[in-house]
N, C-alpha and C. Protein backbone atom coordinates (compact mmCIF):
# COMPACT_ATOMS: atom_id res chain seq x y z
N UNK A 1 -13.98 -25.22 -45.28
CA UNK A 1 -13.26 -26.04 -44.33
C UNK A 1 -11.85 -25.48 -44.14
N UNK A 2 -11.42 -25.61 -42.96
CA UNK A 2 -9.90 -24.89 -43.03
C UNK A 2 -9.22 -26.07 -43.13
N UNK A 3 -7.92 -25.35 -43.82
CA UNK A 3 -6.91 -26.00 -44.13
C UNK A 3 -5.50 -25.43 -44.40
N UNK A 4 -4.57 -26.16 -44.48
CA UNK A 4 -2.79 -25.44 -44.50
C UNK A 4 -2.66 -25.30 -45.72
N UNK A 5 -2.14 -23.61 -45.38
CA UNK A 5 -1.76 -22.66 -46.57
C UNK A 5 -0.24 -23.80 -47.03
N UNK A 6 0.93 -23.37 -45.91
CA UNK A 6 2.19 -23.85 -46.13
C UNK A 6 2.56 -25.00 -44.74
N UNK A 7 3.33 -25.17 -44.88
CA UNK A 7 3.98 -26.09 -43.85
C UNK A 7 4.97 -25.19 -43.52
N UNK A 8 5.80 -24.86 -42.38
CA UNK A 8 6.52 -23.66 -42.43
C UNK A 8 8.39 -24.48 -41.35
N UNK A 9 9.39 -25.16 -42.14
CA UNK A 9 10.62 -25.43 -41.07
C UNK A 9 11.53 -24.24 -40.96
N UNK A 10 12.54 -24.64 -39.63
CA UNK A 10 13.67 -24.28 -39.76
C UNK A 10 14.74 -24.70 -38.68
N UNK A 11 15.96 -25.01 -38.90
CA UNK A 11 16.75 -25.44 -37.54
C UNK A 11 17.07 -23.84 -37.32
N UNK A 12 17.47 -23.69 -35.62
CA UNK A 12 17.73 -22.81 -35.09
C UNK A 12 18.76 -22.06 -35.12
N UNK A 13 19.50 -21.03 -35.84
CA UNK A 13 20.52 -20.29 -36.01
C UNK A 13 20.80 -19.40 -35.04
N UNK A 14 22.00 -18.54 -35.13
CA UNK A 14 22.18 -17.89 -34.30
C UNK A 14 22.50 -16.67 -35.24
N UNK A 15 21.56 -15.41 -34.89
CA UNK A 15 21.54 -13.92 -35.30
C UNK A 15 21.94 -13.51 -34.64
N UNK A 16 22.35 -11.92 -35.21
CA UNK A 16 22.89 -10.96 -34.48
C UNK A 16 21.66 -9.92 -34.43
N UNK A 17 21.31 -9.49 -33.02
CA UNK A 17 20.42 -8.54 -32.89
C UNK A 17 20.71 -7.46 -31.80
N UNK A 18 21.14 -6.47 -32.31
CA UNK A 18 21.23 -4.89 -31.48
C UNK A 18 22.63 -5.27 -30.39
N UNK A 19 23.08 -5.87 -31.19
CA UNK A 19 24.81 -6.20 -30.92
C UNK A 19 25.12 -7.29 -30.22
N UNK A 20 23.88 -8.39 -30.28
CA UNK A 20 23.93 -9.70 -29.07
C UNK A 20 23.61 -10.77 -30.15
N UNK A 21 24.25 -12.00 -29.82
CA UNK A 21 23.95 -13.18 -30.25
C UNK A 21 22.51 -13.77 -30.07
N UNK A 22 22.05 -14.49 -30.60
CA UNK A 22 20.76 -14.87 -30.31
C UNK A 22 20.22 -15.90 -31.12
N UNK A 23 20.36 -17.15 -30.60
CA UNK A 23 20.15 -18.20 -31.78
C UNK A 23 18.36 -18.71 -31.31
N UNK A 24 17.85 -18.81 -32.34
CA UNK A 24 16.54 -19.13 -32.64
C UNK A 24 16.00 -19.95 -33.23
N UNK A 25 14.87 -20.52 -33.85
CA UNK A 25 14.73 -20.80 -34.64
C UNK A 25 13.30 -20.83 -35.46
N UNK A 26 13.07 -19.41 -35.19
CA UNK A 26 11.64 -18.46 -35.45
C UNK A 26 11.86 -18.20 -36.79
N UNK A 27 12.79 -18.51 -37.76
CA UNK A 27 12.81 -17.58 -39.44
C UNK A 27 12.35 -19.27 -40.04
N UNK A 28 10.96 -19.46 -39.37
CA UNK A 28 10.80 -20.53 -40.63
C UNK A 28 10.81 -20.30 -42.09
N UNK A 29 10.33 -21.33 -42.63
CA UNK A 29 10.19 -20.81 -44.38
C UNK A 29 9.37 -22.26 -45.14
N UNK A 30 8.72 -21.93 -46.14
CA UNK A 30 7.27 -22.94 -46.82
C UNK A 30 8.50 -23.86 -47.06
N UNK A 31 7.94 -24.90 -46.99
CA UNK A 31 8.62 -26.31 -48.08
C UNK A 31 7.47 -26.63 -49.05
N UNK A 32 8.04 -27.69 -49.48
CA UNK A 32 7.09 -28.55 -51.07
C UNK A 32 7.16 -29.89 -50.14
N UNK A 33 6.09 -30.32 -51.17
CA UNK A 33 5.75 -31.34 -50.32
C UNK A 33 5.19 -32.09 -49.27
N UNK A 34 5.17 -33.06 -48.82
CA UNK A 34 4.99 -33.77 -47.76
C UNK A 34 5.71 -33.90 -46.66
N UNK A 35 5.35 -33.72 -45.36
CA UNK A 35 6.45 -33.77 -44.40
C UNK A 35 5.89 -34.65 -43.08
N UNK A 36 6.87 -35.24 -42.46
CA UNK A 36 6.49 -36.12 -41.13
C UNK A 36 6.18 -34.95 -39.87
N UNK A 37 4.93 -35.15 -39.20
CA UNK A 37 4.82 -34.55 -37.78
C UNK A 37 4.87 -35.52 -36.75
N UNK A 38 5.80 -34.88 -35.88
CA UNK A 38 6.31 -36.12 -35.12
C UNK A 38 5.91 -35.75 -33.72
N UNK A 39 6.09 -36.43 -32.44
CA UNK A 39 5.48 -36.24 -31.21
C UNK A 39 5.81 -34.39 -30.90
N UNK A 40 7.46 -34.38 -31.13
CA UNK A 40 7.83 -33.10 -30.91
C UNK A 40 8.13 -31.95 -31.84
N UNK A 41 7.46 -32.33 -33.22
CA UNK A 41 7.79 -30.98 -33.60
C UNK A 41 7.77 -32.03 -35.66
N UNK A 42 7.89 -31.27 -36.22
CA UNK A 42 7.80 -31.35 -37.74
C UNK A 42 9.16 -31.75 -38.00
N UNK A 43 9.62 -32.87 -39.13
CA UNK A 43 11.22 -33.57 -39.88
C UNK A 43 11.71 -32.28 -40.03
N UNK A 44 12.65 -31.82 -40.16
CA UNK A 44 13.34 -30.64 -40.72
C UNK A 44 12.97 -29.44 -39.83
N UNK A 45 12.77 -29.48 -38.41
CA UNK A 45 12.28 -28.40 -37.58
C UNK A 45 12.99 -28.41 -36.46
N UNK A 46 13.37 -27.45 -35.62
CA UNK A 46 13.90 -27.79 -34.14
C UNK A 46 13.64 -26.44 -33.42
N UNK A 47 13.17 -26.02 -31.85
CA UNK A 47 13.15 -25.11 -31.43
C UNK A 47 14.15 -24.78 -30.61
N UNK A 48 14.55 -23.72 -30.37
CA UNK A 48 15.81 -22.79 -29.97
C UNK A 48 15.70 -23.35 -28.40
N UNK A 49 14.80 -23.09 -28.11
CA UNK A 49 14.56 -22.58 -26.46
C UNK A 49 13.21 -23.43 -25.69
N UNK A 50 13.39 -24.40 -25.44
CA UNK A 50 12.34 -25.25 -25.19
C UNK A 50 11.64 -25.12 -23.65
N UNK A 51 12.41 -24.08 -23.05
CA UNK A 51 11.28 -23.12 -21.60
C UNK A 51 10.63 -22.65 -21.82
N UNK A 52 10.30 -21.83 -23.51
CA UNK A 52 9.16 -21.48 -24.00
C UNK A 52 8.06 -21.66 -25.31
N UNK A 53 9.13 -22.66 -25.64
CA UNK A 53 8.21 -22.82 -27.28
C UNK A 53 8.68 -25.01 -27.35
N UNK A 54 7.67 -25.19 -27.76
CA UNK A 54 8.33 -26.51 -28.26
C UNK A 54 7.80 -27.58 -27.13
N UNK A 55 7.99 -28.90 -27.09
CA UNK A 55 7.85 -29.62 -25.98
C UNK A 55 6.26 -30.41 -26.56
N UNK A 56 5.71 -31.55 -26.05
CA UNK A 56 4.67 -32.18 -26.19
C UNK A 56 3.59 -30.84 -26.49
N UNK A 57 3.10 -30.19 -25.25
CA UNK A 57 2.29 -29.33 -25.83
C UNK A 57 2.18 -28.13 -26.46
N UNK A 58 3.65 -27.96 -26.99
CA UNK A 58 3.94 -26.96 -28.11
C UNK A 58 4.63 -27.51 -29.20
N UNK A 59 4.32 -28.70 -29.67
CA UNK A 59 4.98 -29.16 -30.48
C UNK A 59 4.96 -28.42 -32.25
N UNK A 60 3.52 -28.07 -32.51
CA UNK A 60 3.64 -27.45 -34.03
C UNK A 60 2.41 -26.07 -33.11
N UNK A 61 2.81 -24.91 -34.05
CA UNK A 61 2.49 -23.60 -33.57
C UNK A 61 1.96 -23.11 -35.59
N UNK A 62 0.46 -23.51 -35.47
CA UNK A 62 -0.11 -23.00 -36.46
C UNK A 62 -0.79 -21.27 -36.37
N UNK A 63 -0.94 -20.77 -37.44
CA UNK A 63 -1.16 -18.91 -37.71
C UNK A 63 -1.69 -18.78 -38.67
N UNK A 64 -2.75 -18.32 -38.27
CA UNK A 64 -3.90 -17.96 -39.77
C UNK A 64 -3.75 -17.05 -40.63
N UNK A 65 -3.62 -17.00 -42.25
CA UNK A 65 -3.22 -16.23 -42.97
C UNK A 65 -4.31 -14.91 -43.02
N UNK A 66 -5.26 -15.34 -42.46
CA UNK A 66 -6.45 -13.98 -41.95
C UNK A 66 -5.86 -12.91 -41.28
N UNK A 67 -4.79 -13.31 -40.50
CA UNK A 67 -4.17 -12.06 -39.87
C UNK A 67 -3.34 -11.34 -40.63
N UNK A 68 -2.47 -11.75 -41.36
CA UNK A 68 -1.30 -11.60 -42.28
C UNK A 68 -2.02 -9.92 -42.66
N UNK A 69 -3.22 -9.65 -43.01
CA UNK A 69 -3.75 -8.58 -43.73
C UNK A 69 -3.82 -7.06 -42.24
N UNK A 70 -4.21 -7.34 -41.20
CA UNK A 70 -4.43 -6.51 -40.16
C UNK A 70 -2.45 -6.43 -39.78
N UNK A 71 -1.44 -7.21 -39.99
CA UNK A 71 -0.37 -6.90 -39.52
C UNK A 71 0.64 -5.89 -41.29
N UNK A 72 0.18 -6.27 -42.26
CA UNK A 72 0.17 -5.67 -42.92
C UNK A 72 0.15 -4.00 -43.12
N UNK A 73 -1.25 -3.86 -42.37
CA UNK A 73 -1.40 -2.41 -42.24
C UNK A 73 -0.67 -1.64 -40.94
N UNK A 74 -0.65 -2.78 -39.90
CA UNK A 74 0.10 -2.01 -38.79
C UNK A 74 1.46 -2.20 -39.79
N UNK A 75 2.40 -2.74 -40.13
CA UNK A 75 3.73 -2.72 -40.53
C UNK A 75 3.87 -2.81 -42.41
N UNK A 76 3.28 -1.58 -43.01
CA UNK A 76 2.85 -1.35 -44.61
C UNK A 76 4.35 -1.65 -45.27
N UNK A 77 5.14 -1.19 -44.70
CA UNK A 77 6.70 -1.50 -45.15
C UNK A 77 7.53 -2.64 -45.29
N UNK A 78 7.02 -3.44 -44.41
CA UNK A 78 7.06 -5.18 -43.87
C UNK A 78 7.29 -6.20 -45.09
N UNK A 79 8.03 -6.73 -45.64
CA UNK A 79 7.43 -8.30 -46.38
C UNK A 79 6.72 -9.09 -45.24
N UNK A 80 6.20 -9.77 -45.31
CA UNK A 80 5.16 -11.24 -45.03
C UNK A 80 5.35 -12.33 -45.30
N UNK A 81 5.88 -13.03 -45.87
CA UNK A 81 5.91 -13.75 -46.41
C UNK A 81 5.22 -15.18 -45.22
N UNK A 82 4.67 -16.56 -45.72
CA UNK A 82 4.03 -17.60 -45.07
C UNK A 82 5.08 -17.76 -43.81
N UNK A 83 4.79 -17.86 -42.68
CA UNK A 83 6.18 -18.71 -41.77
C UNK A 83 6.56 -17.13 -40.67
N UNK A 84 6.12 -16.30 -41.11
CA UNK A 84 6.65 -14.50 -40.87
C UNK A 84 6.52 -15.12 -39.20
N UNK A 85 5.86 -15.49 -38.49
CA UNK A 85 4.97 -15.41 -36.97
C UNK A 85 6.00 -16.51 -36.47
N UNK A 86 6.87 -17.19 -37.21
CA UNK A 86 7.31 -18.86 -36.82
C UNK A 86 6.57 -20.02 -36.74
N UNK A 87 5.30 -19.37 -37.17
CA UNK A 87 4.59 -20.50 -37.56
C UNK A 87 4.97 -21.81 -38.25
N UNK A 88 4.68 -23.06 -38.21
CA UNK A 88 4.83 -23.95 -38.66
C UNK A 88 4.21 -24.72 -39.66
N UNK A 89 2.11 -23.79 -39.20
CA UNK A 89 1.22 -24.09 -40.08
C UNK A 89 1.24 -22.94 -40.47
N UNK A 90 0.73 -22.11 -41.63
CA UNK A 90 -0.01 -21.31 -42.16
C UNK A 90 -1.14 -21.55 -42.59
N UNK A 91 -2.71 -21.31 -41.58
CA UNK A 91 -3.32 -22.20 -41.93
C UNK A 91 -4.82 -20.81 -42.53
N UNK A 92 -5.49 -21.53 -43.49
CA UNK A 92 -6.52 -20.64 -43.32
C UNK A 92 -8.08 -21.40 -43.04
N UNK A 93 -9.04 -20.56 -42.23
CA UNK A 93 -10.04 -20.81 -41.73
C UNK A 93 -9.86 -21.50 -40.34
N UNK A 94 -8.92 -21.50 -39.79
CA UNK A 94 -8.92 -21.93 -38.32
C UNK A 94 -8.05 -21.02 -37.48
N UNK A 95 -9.68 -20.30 -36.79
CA UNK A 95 -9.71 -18.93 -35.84
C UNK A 95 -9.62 -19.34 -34.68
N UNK A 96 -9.05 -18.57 -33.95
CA UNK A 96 -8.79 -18.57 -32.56
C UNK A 96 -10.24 -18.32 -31.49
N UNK A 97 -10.79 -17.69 -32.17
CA UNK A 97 -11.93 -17.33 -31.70
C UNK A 97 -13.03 -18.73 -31.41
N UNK A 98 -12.70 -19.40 -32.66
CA UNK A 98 -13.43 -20.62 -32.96
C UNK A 98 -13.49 -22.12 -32.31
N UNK A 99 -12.08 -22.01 -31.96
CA UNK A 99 -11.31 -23.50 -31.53
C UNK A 99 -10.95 -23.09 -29.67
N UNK A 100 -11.77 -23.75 -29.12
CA UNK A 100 -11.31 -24.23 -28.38
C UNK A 100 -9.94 -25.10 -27.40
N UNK A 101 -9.40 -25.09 -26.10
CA UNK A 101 -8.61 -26.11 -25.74
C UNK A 101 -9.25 -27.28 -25.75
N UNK A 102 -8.84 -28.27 -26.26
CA UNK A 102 -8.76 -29.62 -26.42
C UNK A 102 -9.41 -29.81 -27.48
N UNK A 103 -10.17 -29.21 -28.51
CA UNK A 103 -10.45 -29.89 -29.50
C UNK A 103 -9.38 -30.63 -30.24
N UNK A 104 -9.99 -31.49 -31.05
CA UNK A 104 -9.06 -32.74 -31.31
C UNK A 104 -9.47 -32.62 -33.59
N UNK A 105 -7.99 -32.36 -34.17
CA UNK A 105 -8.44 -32.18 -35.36
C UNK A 105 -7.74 -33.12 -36.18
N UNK A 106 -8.12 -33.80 -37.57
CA UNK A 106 -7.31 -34.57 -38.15
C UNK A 106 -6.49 -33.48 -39.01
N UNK A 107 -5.00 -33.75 -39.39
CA UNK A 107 -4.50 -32.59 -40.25
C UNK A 107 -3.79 -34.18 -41.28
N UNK A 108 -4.08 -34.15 -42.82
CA UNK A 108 -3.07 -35.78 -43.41
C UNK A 108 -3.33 -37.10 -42.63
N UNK A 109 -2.43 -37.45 -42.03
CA UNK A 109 -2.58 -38.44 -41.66
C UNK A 109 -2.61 -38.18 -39.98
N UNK A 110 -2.23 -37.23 -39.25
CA UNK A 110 -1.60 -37.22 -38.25
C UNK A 110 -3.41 -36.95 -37.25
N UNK A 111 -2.89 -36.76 -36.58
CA UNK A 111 -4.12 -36.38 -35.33
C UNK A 111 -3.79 -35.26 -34.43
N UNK A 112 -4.22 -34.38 -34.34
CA UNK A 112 -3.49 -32.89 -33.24
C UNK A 112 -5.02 -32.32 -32.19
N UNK A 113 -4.49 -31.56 -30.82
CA UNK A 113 -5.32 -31.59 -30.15
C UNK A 113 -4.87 -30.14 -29.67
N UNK A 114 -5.62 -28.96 -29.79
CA UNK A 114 -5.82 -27.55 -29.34
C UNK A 114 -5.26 -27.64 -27.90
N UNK A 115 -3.80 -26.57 -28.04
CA UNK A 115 -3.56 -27.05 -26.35
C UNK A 115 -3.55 -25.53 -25.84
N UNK A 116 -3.41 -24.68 -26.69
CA UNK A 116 -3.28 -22.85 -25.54
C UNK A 116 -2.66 -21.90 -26.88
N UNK A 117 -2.58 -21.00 -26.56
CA UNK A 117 -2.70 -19.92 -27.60
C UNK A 117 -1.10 -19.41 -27.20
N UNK A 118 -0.66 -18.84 -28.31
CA UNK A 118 0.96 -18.38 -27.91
C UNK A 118 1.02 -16.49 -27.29
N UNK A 119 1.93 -17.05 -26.39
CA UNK A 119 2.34 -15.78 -26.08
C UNK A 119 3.81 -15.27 -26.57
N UNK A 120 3.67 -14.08 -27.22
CA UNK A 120 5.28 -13.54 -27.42
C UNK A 120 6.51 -13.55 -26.83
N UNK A 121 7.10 -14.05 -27.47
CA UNK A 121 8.43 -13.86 -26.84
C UNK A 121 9.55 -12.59 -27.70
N UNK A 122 10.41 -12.55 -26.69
CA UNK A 122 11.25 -11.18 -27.45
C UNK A 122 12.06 -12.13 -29.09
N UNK A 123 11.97 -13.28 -29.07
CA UNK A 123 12.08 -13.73 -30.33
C UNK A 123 11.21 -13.32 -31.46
N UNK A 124 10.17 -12.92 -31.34
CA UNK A 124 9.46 -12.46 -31.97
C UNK A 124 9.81 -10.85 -32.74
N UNK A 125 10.22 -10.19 -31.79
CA UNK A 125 10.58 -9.11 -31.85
C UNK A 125 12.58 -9.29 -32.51
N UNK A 126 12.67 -10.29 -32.54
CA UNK A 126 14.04 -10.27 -33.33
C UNK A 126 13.40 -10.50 -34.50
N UNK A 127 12.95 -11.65 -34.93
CA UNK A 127 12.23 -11.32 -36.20
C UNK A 127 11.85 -10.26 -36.83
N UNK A 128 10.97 -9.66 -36.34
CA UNK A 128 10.19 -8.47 -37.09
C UNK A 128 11.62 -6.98 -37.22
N UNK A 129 12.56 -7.64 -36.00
CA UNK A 129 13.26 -6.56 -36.02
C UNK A 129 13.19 -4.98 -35.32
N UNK A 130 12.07 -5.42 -34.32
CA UNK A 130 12.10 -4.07 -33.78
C UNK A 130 10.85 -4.96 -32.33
N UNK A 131 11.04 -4.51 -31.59
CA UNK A 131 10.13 -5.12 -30.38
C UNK A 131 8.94 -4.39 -29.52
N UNK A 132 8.81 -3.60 -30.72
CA UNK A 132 7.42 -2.87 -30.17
C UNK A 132 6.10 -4.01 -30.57
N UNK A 133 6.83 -4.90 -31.68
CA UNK A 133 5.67 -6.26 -31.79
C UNK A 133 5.18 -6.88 -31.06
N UNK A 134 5.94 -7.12 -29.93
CA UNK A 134 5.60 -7.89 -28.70
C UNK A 134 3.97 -7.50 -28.08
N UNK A 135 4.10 -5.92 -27.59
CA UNK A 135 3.00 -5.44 -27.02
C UNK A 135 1.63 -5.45 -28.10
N UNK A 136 2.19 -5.26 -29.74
CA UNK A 136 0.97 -4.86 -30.64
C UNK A 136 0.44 -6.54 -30.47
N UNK A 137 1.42 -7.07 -30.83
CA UNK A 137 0.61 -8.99 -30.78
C UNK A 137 -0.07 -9.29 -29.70
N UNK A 138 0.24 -9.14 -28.11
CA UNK A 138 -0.47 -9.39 -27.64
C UNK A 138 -1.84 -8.46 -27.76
N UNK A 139 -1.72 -7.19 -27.53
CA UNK A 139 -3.14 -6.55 -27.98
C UNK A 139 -3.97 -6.88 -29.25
N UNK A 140 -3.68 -7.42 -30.26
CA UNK A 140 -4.67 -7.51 -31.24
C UNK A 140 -5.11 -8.89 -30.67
N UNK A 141 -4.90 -9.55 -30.32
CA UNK A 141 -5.59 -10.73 -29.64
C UNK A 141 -5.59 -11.91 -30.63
N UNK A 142 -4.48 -11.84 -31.83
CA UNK A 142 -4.10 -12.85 -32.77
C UNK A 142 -3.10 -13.40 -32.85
N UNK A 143 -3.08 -14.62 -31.70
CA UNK A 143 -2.28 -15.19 -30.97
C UNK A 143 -1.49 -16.31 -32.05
N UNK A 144 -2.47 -17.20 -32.39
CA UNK A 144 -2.10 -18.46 -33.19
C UNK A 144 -2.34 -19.71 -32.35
N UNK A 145 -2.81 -20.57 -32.62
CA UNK A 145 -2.34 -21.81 -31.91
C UNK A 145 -1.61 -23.17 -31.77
N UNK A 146 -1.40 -23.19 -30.30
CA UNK A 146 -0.10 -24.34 -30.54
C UNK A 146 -1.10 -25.49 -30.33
N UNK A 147 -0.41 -26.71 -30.82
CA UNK A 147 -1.24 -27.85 -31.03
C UNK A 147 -0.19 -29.26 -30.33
N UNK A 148 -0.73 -29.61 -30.02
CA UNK A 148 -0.18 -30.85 -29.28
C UNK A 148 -0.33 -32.46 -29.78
N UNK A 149 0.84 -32.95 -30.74
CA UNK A 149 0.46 -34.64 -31.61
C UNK A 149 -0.04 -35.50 -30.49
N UNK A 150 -1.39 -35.89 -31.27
CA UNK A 150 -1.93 -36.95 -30.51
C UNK A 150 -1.56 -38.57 -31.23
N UNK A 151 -1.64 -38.43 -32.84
CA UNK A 151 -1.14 -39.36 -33.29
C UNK A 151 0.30 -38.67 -34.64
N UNK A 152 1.06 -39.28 -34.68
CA UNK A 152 2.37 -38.77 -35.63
C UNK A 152 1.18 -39.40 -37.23
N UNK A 153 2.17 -38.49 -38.32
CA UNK A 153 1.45 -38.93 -39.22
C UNK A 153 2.22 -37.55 -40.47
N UNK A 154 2.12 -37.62 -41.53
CA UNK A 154 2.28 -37.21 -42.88
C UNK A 154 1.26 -35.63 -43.10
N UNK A 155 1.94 -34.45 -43.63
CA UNK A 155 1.48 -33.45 -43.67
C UNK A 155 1.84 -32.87 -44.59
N UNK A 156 0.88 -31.84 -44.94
CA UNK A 156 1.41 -31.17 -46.29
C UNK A 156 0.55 -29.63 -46.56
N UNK A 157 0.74 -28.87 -47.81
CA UNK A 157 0.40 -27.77 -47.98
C UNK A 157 -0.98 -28.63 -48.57
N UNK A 158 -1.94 -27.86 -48.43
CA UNK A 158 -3.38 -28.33 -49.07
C UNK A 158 -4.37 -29.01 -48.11
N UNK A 159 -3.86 -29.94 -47.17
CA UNK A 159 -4.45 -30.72 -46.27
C UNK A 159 -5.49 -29.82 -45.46
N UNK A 160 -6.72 -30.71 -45.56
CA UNK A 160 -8.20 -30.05 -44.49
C UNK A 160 -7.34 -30.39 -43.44
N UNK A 161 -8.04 -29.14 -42.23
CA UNK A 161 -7.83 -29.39 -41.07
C UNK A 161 -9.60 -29.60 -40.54
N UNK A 162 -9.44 -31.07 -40.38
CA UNK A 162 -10.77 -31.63 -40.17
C UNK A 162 -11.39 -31.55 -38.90
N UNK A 163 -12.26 -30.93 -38.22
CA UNK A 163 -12.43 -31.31 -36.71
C UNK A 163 -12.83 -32.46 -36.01
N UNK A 164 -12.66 -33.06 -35.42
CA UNK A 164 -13.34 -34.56 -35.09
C UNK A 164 -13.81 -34.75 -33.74
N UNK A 165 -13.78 -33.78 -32.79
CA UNK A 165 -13.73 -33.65 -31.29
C UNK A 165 -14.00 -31.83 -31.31
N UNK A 166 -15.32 -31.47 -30.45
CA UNK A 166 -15.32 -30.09 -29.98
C UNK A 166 -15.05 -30.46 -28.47
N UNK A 167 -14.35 -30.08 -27.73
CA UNK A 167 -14.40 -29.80 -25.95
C UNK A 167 -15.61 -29.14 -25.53
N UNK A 168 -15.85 -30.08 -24.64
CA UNK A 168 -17.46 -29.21 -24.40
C UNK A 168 -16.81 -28.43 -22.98
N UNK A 169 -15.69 -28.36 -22.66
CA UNK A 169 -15.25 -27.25 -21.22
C UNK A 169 -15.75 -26.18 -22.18
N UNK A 170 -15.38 -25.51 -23.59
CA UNK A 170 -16.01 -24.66 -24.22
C UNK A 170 -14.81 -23.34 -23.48
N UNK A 171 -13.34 -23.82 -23.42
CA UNK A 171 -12.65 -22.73 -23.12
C UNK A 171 -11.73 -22.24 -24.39
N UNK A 172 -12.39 -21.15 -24.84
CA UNK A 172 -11.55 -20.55 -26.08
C UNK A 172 -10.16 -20.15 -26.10
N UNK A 173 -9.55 -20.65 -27.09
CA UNK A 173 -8.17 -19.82 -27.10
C UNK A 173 -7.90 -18.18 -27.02
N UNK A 174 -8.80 -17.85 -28.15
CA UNK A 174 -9.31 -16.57 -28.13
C UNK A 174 -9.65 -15.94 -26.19
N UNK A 175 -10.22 -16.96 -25.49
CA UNK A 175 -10.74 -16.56 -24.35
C UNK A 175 -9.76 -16.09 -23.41
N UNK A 176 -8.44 -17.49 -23.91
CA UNK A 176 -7.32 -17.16 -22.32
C UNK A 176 -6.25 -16.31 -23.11
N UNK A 177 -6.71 -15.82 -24.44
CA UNK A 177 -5.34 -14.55 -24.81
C UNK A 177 -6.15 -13.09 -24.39
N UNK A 178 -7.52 -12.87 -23.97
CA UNK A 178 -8.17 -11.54 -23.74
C UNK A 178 -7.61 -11.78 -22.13
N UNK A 179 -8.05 -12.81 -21.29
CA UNK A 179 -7.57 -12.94 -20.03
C UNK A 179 -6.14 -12.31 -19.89
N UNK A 180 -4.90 -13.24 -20.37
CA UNK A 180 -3.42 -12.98 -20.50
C UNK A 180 -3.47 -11.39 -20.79
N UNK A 181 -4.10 -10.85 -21.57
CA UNK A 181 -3.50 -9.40 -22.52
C UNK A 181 -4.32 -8.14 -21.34
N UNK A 182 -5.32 -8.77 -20.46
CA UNK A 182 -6.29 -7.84 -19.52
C UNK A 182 -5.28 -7.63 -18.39
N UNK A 183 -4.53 -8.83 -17.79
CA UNK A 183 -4.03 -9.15 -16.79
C UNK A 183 -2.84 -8.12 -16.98
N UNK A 184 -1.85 -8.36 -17.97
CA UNK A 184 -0.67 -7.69 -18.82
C UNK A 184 -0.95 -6.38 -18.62
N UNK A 185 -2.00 -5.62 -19.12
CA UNK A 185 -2.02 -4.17 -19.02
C UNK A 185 -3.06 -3.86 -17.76
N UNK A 186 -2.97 -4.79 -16.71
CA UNK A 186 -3.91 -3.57 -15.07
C UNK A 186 -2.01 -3.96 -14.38
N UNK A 187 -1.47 -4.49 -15.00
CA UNK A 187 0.03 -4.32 -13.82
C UNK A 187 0.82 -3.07 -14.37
């Protein structure tokens, strides 16, 4: 059954990258404990830039520790550590390939509903520190997904992510990041 590796916060700072300011708030990091998920986002969390990340249907942005091993080898020099993607979940056994838009999953107490798969932003590439990530993320097609609170509720490291609802539209996340990444490289 899948379930969360870490819970991953952070409020949004402002870095210096290649001589420009740039406040974010992509350097999550694990907590202990139990934490509130709230309509917009996790207690102790806030997003930088809410034209692209954040909002009802980007409220928590879970990342499967399955990938952690394929970005590994592209970047052997890299730490990793849980949270690396800005993830919020670190979750394992829940694939992109697998989950659908709109499925509907219990995570603790809370209730969350599959809303679209993430696309990179050059925040991403401040993170990792170099922005050739941008193009490798979208090509490996290991997006992550953002999830949208259907009910608020109590979360933690350990918690099943239970399914309770499949969408029978039967449109994969996995499906609209091969679309996005096909479209991206015929321009």
């Amino acid at each position: 059954m899948p379930k969360i590796l870490s819970v991953n916060v952070s409020f949004p700072k402002e870095v210096d990258f290649e001589g420009q300011k740039v406040t974010t708030g992509i350097f999550k990091e694990p907590i202990d404990g139990r934490i509130m998920l709230r309509t917009l986002n996790l207690e102790g969390d806030k997003q930088a830039d809410l034209t692209v990340h954040g909002g009802p249907d980007k409220a928590v942005y879970a990342y499967p520790i399955e990938h952690y091993e394929f970005w590994l080898k592209v970047f052997p020099n890299m730490e990793m550590p849980n949270g690396m993607f800005g993830e919020n979940f670190t979750t394992e056994g829940l694939m992109e390939a697998e989950v659908n838009v709109g499925d509907v999953f219990r995570i603790g107490s809370s209730k969350v509903v599959a809303t679209q798969p993430r696309m990179p932003c050059y925040k991403l590439g401040v993170k990792f520190g170099r922005m050739d990530v941008l193009k490798k993320f979208l090509a490996s097609g290991r997006s992550g997904i953002y999830l949208k609170v259907l009910e608020e509720g109590e979360v933690g490291a350990g918690n099943p992510i239970i399914q309770i609802k499949k969408d029978t539209n039967r449109v994969g996340i996995s499906d609209i990041v091969k679309l996005y990444a096909s479209d991206a490289t015929s321009r």
